[in-house]
Protein backbone atom coordinates (compact mmCIF):
# COMPACT_ATOMS: atom_id res chain seq x y z
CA UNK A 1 -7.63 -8.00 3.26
CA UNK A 2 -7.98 -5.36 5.81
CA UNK A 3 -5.70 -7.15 8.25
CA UNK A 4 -3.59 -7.42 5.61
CA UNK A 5 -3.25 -3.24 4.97
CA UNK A 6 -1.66 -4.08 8.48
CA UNK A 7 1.23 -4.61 7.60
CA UNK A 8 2.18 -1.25 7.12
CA UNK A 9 1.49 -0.59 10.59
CA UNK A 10 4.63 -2.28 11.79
CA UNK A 11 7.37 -0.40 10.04
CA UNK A 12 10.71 0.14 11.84
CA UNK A 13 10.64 2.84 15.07
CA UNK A 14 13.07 5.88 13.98
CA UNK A 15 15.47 6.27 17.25
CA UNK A 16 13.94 9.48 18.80
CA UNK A 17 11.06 10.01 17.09
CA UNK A 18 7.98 10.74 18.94
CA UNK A 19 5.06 8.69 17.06
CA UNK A 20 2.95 11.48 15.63
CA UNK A 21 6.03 11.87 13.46
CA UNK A 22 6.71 7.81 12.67
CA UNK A 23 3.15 8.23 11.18
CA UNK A 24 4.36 11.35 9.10
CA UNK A 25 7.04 9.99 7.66
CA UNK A 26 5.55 6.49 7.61
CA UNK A 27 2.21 8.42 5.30
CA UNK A 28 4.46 10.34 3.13
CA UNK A 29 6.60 7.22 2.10
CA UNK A 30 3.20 6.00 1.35
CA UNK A 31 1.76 8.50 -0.80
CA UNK A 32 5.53 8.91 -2.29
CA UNK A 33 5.65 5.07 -3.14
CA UNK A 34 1.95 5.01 -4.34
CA UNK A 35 3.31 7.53 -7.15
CA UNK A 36 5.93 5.34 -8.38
CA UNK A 37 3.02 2.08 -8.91
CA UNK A 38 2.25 1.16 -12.62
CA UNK A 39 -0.99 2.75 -13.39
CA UNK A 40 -3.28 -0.91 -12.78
CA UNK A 41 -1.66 -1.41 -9.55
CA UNK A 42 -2.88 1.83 -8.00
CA UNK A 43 -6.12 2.06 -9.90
CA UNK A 44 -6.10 -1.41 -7.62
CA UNK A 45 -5.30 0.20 -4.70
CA UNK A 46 -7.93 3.28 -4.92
CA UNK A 47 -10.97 1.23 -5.84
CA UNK A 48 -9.96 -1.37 -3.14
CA UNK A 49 -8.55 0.61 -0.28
CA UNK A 50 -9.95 3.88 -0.88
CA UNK A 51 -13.00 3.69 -2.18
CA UNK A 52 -13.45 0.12 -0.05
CA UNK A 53 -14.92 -2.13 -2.81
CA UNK A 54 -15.01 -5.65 -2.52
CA UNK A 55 -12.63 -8.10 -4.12
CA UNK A 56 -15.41 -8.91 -6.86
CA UNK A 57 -16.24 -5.04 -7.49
CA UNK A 58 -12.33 -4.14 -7.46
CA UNK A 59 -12.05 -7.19 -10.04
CA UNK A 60 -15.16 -6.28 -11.94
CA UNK A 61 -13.65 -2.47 -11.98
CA UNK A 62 -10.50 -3.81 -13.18
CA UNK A 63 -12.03 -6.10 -16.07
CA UNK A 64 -10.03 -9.11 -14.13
CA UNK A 65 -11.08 -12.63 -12.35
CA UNK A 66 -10.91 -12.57 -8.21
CA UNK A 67 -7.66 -14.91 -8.32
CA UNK A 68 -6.06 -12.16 -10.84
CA UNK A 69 -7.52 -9.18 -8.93
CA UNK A 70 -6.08 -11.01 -5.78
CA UNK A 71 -3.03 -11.25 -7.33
CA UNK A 72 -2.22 -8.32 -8.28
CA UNK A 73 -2.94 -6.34 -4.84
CA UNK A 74 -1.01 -9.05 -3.52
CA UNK A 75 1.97 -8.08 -5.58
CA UNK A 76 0.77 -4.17 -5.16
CA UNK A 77 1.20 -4.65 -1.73
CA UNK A 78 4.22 -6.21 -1.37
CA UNK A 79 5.82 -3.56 -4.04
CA UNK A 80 4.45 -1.19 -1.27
CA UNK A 81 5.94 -2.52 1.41
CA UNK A 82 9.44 -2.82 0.22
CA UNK A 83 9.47 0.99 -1.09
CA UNK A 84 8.01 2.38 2.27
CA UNK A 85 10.78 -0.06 3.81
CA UNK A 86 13.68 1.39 1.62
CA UNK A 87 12.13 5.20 1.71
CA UNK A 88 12.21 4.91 5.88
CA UNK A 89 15.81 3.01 6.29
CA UNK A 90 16.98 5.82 3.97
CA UNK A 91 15.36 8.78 5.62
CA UNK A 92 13.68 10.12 2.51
């Protein structure tokens, strides 16, 4: 799942921005997005990115199976992706 974080690694280069300030903007459309997630999807993202639990302890946490667990910071993730996406094209 790491490799999958990834993802948000390769976001679209800002013409003339040095890249100490594609990370900045890239970070705050991150935290910005992760405020807009319905409460299970970012309880899902805390216990599994930042506190680094497994899939079965994130699952376990989240009184859910693996596959929905899975599932949902699949969806998470993608919901993530298109927000930092839309928050960066926009400049916001």
């Amino acid at each position: 799942e790491g490799a999958r974080m990834e993802v948000y690694g390769h976001y679209p280069s800002a013409v003339g921005q040095e890249p100490a300030s594609q990370a900045e903007d890239f970070c705050e459309a991150l935290a910005k997005c992760r405020q807009s997630l319905p409460r299970n999807a970012e309880t899902a993202v805390q216990l599994r990115y930042d506190e680094g639990l497994s899939l079965e302890c994130t699952a376990e946490r989240l009184n859910r199976t693996q596959a929905a667990a899975q599932q949902l910071l699949y969806r998470t993730r993608c919901m993530l992706r298109d927000c930092i996406q839309r928050r960066l094209a926009s400049g916001e």
